[in-house]
C-alpha atoms as a PDB file:
ATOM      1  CA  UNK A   1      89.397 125.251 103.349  1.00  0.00           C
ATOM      2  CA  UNK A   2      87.250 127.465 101.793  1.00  0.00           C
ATOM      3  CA  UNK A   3      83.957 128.168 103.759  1.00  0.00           C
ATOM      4  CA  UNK A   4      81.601 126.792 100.312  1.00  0.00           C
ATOM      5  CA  UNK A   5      83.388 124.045 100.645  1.00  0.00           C
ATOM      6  CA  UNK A   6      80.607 121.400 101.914  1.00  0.00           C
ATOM      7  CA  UNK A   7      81.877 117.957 103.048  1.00  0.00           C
ATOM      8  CA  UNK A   8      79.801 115.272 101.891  1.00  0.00           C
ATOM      9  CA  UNK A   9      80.139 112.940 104.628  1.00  0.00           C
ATOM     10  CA  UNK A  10      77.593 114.940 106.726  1.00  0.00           C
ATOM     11  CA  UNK A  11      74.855 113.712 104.313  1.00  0.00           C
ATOM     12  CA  UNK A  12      73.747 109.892 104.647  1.00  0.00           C
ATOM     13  CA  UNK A  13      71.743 109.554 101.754  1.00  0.00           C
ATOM     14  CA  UNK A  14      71.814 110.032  98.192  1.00  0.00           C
ATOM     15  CA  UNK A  15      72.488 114.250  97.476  1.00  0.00           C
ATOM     16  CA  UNK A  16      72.213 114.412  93.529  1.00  0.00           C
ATOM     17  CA  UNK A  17      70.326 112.689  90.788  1.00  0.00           C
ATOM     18  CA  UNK A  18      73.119 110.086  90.237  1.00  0.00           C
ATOM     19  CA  UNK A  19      71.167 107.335  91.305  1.00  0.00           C
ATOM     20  CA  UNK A  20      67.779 109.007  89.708  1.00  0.00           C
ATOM     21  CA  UNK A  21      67.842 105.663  87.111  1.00  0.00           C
ATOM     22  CA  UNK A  22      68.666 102.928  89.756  1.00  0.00           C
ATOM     23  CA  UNK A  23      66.519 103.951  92.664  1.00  0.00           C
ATOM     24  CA  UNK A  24      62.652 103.138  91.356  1.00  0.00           C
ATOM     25  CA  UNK A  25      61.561  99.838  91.140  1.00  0.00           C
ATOM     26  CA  UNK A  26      61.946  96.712  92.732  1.00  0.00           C
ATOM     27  CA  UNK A  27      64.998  95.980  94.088  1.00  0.00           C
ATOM     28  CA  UNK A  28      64.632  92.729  94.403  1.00  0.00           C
ATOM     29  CA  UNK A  29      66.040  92.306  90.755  1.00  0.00           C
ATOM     30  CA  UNK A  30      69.564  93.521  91.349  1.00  0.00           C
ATOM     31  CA  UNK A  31      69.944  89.915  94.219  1.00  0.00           C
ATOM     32  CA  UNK A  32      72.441  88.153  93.330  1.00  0.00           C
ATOM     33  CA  UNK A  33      71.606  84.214  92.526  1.00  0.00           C
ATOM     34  CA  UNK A  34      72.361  81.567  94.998  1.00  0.00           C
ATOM     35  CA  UNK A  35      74.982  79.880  92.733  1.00  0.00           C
ATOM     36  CA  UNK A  36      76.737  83.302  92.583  1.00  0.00           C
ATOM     37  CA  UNK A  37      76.719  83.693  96.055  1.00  0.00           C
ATOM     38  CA  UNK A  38      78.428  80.275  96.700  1.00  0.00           C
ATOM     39  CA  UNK A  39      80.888  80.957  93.492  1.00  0.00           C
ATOM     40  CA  UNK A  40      81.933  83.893  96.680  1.00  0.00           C
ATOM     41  CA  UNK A  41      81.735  81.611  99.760  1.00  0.00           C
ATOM     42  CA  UNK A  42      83.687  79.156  97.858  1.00  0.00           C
ATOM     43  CA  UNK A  43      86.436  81.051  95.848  1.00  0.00           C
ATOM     44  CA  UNK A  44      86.481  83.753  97.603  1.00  0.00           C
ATOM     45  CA  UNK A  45      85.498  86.634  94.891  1.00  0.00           C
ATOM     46  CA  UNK A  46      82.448  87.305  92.336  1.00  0.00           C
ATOM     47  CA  UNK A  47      83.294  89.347  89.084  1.00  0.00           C
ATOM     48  CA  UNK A  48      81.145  90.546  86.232  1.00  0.00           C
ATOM     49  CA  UNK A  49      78.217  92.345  88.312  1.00  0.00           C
ATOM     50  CA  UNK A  50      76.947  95.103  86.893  1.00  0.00           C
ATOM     51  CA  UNK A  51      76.725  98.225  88.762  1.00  0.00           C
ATOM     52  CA  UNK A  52      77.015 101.752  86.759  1.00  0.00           C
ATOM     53  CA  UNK A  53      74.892 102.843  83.603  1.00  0.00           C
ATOM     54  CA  UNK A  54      77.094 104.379  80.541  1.00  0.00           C
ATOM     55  CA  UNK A  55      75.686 107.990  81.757  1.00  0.00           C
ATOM     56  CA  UNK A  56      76.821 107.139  85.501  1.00  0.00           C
ATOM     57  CA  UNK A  57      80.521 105.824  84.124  1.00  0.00           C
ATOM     58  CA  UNK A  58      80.596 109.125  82.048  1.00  0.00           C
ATOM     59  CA  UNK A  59      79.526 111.306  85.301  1.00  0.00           C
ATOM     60  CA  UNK A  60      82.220 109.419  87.532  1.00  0.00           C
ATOM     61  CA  UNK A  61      84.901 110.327  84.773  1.00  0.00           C
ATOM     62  CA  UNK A  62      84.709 114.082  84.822  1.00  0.00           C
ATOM     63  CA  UNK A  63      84.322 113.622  88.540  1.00  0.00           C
ATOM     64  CA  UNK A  64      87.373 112.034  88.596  1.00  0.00           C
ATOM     65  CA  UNK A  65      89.327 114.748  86.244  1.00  0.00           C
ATOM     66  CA  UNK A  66      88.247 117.495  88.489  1.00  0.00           C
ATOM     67  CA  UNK A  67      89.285 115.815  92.253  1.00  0.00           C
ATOM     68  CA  UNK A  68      92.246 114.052  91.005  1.00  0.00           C
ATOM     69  CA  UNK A  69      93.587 117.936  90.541  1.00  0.00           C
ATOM     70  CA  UNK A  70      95.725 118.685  93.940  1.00  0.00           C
ATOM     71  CA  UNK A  71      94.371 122.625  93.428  1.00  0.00           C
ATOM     72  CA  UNK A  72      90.609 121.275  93.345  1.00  0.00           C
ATOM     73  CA  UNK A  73      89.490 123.299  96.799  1.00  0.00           C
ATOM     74  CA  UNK A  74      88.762 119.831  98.382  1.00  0.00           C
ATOM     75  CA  UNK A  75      91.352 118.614  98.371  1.00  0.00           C
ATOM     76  CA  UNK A  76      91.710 118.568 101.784  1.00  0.00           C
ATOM     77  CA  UNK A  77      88.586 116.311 102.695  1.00  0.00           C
ATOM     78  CA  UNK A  78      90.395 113.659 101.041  1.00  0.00           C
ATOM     79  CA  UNK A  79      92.343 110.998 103.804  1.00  0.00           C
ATOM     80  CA  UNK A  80      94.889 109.918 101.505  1.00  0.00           C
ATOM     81  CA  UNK A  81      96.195 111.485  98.377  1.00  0.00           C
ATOM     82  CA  UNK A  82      98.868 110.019  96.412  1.00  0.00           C
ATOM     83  CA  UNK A  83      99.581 111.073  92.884  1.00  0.00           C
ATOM     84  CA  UNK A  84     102.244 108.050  92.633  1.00  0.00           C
ATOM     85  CA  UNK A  85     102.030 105.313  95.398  1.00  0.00           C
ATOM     86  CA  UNK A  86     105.053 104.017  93.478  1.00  0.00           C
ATOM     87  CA  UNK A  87     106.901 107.276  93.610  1.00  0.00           C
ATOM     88  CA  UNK A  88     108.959 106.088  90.145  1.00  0.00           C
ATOM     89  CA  UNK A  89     107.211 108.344  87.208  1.00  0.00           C
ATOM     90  CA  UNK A  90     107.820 105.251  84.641  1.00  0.00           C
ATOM     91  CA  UNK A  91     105.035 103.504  86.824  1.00  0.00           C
ATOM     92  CA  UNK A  92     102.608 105.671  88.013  1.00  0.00           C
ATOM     93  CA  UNK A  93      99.589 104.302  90.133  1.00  0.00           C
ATOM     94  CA  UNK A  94      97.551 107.347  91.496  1.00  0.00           C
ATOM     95  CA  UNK A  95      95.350 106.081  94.805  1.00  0.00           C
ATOM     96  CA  UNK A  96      93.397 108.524  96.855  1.00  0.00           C
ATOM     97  CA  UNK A  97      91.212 107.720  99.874  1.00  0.00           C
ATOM     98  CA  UNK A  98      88.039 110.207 100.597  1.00  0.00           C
ATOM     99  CA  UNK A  99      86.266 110.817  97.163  1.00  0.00           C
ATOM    100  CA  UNK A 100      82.768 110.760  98.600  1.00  0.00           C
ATOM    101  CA  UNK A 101      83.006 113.486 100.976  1.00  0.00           C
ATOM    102  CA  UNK A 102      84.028 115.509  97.951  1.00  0.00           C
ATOM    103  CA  UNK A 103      81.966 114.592  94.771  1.00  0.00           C
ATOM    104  CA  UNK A 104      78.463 114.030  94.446  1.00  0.00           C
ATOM    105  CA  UNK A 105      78.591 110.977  92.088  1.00  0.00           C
ATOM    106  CA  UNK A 106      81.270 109.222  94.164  1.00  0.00           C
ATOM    107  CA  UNK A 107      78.738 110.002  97.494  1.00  0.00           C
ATOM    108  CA  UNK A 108      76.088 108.959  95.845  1.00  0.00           C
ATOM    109  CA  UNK A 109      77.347 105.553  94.511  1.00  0.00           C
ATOM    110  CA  UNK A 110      77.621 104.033  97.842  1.00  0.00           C
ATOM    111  CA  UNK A 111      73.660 104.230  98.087  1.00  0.00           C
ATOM    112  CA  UNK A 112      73.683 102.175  94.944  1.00  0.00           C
ATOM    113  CA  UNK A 113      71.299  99.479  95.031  1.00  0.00           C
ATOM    114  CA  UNK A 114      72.573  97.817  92.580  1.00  0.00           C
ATOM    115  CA  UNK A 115      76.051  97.898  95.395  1.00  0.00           C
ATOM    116  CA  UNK A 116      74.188  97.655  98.201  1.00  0.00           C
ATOM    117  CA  UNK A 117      72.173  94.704  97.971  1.00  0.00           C
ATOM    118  CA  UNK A 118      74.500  92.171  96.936  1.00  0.00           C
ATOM    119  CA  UNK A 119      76.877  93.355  99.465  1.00  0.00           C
ATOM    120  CA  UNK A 120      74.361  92.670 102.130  1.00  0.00           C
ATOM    121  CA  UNK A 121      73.834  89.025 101.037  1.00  0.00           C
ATOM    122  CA  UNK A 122      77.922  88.411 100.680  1.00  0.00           C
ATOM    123  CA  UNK A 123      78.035  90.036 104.102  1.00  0.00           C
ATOM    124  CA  UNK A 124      75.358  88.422 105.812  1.00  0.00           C
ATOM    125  CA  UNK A 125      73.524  91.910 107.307  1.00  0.00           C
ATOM    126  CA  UNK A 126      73.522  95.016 106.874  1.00  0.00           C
ATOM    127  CA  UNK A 127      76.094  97.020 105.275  1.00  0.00           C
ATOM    128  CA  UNK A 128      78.212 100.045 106.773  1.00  0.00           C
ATOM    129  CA  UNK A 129      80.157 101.989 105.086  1.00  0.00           C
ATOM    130  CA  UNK A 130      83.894 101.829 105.608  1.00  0.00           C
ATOM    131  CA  UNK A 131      86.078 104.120 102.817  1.00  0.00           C
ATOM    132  CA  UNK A 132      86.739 104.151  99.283  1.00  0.00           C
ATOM    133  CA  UNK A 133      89.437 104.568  97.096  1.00  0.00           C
ATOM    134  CA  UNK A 134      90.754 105.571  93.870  1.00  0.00           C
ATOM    135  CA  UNK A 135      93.049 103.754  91.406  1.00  0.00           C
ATOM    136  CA  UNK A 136      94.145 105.055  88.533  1.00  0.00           C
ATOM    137  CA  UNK A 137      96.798 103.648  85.430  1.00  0.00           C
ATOM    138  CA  UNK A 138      97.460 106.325  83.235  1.00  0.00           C
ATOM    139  CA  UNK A 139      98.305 105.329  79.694  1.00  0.00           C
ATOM    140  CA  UNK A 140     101.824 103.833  78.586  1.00  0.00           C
ATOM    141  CA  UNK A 141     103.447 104.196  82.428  1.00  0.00           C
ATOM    142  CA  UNK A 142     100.353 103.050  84.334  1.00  0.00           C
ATOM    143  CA  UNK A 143     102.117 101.151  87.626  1.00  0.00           C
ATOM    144  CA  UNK A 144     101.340  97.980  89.822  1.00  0.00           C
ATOM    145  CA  UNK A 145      99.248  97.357  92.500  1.00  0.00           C
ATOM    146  CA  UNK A 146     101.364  94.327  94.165  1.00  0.00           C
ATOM    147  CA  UNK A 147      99.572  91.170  95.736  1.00  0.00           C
ATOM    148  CA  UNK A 148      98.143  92.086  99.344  1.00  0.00           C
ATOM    149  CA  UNK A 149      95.249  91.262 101.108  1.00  0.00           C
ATOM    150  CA  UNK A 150      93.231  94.338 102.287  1.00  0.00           C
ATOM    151  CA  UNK A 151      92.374  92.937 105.804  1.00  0.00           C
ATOM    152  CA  UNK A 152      96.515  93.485 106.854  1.00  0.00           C
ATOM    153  CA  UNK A 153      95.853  97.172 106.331  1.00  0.00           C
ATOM    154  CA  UNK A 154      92.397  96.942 108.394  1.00  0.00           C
ATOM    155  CA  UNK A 155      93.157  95.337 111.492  1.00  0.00           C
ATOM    156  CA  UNK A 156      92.473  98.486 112.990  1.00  0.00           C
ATOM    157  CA  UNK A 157      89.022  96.631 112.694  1.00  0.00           C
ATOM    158  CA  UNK A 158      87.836  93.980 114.227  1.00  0.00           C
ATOM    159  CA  UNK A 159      86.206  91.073 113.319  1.00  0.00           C
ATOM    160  CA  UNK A 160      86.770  90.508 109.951  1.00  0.00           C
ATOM    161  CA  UNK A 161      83.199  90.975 108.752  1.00  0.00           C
ATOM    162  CA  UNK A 162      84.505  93.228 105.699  1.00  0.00           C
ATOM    163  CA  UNK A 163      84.031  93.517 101.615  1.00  0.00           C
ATOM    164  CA  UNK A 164      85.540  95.021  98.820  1.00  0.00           C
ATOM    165  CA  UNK A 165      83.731  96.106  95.418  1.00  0.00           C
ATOM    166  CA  UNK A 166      86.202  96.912  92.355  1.00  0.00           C
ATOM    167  CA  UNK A 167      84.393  98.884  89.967  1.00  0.00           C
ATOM    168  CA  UNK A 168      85.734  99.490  86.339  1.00  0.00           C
ATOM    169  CA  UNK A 169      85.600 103.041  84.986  1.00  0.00           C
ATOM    170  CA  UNK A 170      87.268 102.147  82.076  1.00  0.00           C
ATOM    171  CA  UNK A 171      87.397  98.264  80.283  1.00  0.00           C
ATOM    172  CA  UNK A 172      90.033  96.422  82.594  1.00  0.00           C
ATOM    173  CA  UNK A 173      92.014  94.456  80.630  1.00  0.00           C
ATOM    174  CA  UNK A 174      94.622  92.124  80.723  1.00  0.00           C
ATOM    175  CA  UNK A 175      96.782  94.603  79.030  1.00  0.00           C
ATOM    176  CA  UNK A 176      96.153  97.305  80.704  1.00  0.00           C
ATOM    177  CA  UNK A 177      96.686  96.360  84.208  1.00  0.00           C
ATOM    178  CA  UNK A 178      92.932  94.410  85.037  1.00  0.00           C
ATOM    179  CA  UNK A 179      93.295  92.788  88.654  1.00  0.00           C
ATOM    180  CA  UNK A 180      94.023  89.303  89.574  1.00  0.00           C
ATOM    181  CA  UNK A 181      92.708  87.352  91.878  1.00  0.00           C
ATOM    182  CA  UNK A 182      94.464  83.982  93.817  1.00  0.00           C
ATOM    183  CA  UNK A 183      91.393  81.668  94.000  1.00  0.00           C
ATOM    184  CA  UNK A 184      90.888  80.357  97.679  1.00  0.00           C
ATOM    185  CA  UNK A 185      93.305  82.483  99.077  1.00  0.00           C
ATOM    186  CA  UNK A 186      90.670  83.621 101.070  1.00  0.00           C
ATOM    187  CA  UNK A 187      91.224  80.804 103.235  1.00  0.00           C
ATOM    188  CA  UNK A 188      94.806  81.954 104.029  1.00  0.00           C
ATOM    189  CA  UNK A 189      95.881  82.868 107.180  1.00  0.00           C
ATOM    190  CA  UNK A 190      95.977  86.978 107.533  1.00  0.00           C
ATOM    191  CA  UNK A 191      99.556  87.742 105.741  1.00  0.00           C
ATOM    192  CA  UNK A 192     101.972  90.935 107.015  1.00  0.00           C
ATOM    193  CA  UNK A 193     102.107  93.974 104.866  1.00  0.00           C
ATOM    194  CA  UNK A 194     104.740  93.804 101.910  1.00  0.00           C
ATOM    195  CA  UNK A 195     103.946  96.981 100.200  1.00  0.00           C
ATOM    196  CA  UNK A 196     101.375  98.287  97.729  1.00  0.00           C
ATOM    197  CA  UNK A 197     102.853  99.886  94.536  1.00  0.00           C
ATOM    198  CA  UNK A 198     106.261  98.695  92.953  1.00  0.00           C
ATOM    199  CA  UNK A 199     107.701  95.211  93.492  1.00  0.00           C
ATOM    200  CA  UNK A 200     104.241  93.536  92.077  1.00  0.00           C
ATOM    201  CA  UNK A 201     105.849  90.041  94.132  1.00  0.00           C
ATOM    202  CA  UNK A 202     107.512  91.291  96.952  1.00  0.00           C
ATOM    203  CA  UNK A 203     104.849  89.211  98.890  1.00  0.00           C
ATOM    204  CA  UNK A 204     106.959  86.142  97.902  1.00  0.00           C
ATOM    205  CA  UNK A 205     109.141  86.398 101.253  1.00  0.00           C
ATOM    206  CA  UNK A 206     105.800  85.820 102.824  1.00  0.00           C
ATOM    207  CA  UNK A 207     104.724  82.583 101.379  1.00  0.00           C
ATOM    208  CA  UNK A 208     104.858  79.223 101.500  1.00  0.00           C
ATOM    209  CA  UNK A 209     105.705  76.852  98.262  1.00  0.00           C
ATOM    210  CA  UNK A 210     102.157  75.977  97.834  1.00  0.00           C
ATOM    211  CA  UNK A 211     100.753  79.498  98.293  1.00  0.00           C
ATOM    212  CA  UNK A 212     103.809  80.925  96.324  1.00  0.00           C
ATOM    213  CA  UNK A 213     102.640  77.992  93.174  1.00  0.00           C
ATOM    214  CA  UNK A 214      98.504  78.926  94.050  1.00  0.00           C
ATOM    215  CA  UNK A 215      99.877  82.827  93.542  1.00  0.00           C
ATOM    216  CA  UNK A 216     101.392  81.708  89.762  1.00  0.00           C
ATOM    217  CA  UNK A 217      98.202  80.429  88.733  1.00  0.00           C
ATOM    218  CA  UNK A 218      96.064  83.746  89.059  1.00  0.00           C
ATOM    219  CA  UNK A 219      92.994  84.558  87.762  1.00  0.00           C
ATOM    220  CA  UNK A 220      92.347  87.666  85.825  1.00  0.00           C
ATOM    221  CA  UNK A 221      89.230  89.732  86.044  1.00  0.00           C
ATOM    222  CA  UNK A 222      88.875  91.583  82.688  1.00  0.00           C
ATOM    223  CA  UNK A 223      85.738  93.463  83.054  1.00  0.00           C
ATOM    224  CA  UNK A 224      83.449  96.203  80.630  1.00  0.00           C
ATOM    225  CA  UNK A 225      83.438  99.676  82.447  1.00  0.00           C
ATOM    226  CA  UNK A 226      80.467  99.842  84.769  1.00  0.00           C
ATOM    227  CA  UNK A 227      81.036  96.307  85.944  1.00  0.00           C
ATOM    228  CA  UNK A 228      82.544  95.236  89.313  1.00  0.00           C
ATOM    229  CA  UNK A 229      83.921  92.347  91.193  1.00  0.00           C
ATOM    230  CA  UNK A 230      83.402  91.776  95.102  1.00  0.00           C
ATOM    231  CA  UNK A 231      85.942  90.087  97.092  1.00  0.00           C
ATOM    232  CA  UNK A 232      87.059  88.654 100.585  1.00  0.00           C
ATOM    233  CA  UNK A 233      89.349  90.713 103.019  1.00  0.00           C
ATOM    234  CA  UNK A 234      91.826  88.103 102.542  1.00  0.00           C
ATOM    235  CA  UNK A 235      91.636  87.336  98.871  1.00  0.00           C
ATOM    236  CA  UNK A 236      94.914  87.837  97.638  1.00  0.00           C
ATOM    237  CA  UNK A 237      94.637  89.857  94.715  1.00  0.00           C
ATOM    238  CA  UNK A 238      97.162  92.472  92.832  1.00  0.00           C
ATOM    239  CA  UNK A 239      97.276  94.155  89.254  1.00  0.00           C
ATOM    240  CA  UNK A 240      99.967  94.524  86.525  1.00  0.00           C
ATOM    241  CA  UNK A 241     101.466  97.653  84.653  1.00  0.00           C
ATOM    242  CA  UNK A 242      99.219  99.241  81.948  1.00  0.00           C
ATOM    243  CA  UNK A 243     101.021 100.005  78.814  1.00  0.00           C
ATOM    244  CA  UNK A 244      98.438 100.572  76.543  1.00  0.00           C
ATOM    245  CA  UNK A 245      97.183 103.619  74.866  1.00  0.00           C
ATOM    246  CA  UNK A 246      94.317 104.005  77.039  1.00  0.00           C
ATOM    247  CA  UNK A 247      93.926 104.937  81.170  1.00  0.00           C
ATOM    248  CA  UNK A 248      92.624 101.916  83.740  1.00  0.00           C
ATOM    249  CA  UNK A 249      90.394 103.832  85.879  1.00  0.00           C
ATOM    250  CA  UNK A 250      88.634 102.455  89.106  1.00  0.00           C
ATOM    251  CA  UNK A 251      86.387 103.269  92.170  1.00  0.00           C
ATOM    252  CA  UNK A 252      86.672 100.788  95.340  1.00  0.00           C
ATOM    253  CA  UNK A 253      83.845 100.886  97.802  1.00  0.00           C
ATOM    254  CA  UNK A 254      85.049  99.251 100.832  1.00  0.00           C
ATOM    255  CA  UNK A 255      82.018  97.993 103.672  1.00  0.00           C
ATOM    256  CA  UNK A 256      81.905  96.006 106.374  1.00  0.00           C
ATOM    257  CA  UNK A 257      78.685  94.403 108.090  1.00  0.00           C
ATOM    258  CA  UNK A 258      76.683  96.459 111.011  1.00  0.00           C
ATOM    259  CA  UNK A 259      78.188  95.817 114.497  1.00  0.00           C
ATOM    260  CA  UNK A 260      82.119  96.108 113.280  1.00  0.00           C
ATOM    261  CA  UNK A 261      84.018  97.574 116.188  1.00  0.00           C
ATOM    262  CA  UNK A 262      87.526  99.560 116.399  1.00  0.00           C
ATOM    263  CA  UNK A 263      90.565  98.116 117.572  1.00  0.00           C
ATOM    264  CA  UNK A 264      92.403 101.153 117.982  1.00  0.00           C
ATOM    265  CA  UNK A 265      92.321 103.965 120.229  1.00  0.00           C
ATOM    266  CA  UNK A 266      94.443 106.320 117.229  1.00  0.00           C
ATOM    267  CA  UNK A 267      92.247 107.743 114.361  1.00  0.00           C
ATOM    268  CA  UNK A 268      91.057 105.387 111.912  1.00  0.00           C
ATOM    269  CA  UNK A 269      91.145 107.462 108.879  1.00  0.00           C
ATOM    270  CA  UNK A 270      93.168 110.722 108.485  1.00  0.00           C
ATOM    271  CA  UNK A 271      91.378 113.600 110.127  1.00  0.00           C
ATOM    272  CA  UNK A 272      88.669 111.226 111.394  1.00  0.00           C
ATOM    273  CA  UNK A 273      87.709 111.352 114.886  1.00  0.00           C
ATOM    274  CA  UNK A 274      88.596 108.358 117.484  1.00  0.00           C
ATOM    275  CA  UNK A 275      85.958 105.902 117.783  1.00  0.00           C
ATOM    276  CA  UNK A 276      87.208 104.110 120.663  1.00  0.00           C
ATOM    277  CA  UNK A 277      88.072 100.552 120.773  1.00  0.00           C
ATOM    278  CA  UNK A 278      85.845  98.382 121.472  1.00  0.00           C
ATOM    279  CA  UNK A 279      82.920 100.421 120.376  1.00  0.00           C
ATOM    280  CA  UNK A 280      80.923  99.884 117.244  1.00  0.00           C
ATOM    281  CA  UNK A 281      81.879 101.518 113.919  1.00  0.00           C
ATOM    282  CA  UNK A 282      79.337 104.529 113.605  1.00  0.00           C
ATOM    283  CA  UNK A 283      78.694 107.948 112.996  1.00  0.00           C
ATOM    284  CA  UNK A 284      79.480 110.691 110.515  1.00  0.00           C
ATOM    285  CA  UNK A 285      82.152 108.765 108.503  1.00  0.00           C
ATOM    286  CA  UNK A 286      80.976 105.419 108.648  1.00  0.00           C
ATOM    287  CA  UNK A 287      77.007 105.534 107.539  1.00  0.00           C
ATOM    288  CA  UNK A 288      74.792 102.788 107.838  1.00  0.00           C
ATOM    289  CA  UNK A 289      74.245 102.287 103.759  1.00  0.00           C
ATOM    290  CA  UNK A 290      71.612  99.308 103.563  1.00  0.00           C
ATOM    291  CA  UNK A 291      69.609  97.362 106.106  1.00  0.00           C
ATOM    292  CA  UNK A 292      67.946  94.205 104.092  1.00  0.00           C
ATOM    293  CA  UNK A 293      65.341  94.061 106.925  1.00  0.00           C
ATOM    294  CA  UNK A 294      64.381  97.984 106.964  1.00  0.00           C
ATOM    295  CA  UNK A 295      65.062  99.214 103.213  1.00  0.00           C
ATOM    296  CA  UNK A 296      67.840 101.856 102.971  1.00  0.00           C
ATOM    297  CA  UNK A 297      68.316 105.547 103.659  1.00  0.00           C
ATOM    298  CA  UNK A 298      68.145 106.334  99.843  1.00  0.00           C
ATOM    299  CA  UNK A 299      64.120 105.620  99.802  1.00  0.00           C
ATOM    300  CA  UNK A 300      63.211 105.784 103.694  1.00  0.00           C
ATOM    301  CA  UNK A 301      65.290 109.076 104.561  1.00  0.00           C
ATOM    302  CA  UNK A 302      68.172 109.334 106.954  1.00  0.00           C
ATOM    303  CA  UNK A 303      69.031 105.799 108.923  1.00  0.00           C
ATOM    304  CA  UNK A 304      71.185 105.617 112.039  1.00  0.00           C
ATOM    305  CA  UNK A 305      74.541 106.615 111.523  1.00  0.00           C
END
C-alpha cells in the first residue's frame, strides 16, 4: 500500500466537514419518540428516519464511485470486497466491508448524531462501532440480497446486544430492489446461514410452515435517499432484483452496545487483530461512537476506544 495511504480507522472522531451541518445544536431533537421506539421493541425494525442532508447523499455518491474502483490505492483497507456476491453478471449485487477506514464521508457518518442517538436508545447504552457495508444494484441487472438474519454471520459476538442502520443513497423502491422486512421475526430463534446473494428463498429449507407463511407476507421499506431504517439482529429481512433504469445504492452501519465481547479466538474482521474471547470489543477498529451519559467523541474529543 502506498505510504500516503492513511487508514481512517486510527481516527475516532469526525476527520472532515461532513458532519459540519449536523453537529451544532441540540441534539436532543434528532431522539426518537417513545411510540417509535416501541414500533422497534415490538416489530422488530423502524424505517423512515432521516439521517443524510441532499449535500451529504451527493458527497457519499462520488465517494462511492471512487472506492468501489478495485485500482483506487485503498483498496486494500477494505475487509471484504466483492464486485458480485452473486458471481452471475445478469444479477449483480456489489457488497464491500471497510469503507470508513478509506473515505472521509463514510468515516465520518458513523459520528452522525442524527445515527448515533437513536441507536443508543434502540440499544439501551452506548453505542460501539462494529463494521459497515456497502450494497449496491446497478441498473437493469441489479441482484438479490436473500432473506438472512445478520446475527448468524455475527456469532463471532456475543451477546446479542447488536443493530443495523440501512441507509438509502438512492430512493429504494419496490422496483428497484428496496428491502423487506418479516415483521416479528425478531422473535425467531437464531436461523443457520443459507447464503446471501442468488436464491432470494433458499432460507425456505430452514423454516417452519408458519415462519415460511409470516416470510410471504413481507413488508417493504421504500424509502427517499438520505433516509434509513434500523433493525434487530434477527429480523429477517432480504431484497429483490432491481430492473429499473436507475442504481439502488446503500450504506449499512452496523453497532452493537458498549461491553460486547468476542467469541472467537480467529480474527474478527479480515486483517483485524485478535481480540480474544471473552474480552470486550475495543480498540482501533471498534470505536466507542456515542455515550448518552458523556456526549460523544465528535464534540468532546477522542473517547475510549
Amino acid at each position: 500500500m502506498p505510504a500516503t495511504i492513511q487508514d481512517l480507522s486510527s481516527r475516532h472522531q469526525p476527520c472532515s466537514d461532513f458532519l459540519a451541518e449536523s453537529l451544532p445544536g441540540d441534539w436532543s431533537r434528532y431522539k426518537l419518540s417513545d411510540a417509535q421506539v416501541r414500533f422497534y421493541e415490538e416489530n422488530g425494525y423502524l424505517a423512515g428516519v432521516r439521517i443524510l442532508s441532499d449535500q451529504q447523499i451527493d458527497q457519499l455518491r462520488r465517494e462511492l464511485a471512487e472506492i468501489a474502483d478495485p485500482a483506487h490505492p485503498a483498496h486494500g483497507l477494505f475487509y471484504e470486497f466483492h464486485t458480485n456476491e452473486s458471481k452471475d453478471p445478469d444479477n449483480v449485487l456489489f457488497h464491500a466491508l471497510g469503507a470508513w477506514r478509506i473515505s472521509p464521508g463514510f468515516h465520518d457518518i458513523l459520528w452522525h448524531p442524527a445515527f448515533v442517538v437513536p441507536a443508543a436508545q434502540l440499544l439501551g447504552g452506548p453505542v460501539r462501532f462494529w463494521h459497515d457495508q456497502l450494497f449496491c444494484k446497478p441498473a437493469r441487472h441489479g441482484g438479490v440480497v436473500s432473506w438472512h438474519q445478520d446475527y448468524s454471520y455475527w456469532t463471532r459476538t456475543r451477546p446479542m446486544a447488536h443493530l443495523t442502520c440501512w441507509i438509502g443513497l438512492d430512493d429504494s423502491t419496490i422496483d428497484n430492489g428496496c428491502v423487506y422486512y418479516v415483521p416479528r421475526s425478531h422473535l425467531w430463534d437464531l436461523l443457520p446461514i443459507t447464503g446471501l446473494a442468488g436464491d432470494m428463498d433458499a432460507i425456505r429449507k430452514v423454516l417452519s410452515d408458519e415462519q415460511w407463511r409470516m416470510l410471504n407476507e413481507p413488508v417493504a421499506i421504500e424509502l427517499k435517499a438520505g433516509e434509513c431504517s434500523f433493525h434487530h439482529p434477527l429480523m429477517v429481512h432480504g431484497s429483490r432484483a432491481n430492473r429499473t433504469p436507475r442504481p439502488r445504492r446503500a450504506t449499512v452501519v452496523n453497532v452493537f452496545r458498549d461491553g460486547v465481547q468476542s467469541a472467537s479466538s480467529e480474527p474478527l474482521l479480515d486483517g483485524v487483530p485478535v481480540v480474544p474471547a471473552g474480552q470486550p470489543m475495543a480498540g482501533q477498529f471498534f470505536p466507542l461512537l456515542y455515550d448518552p451519559a458523556k456526549g460523544t467523541t465528535a464534540t468532546h474529543g477522542a473517547a475510549r476506544a
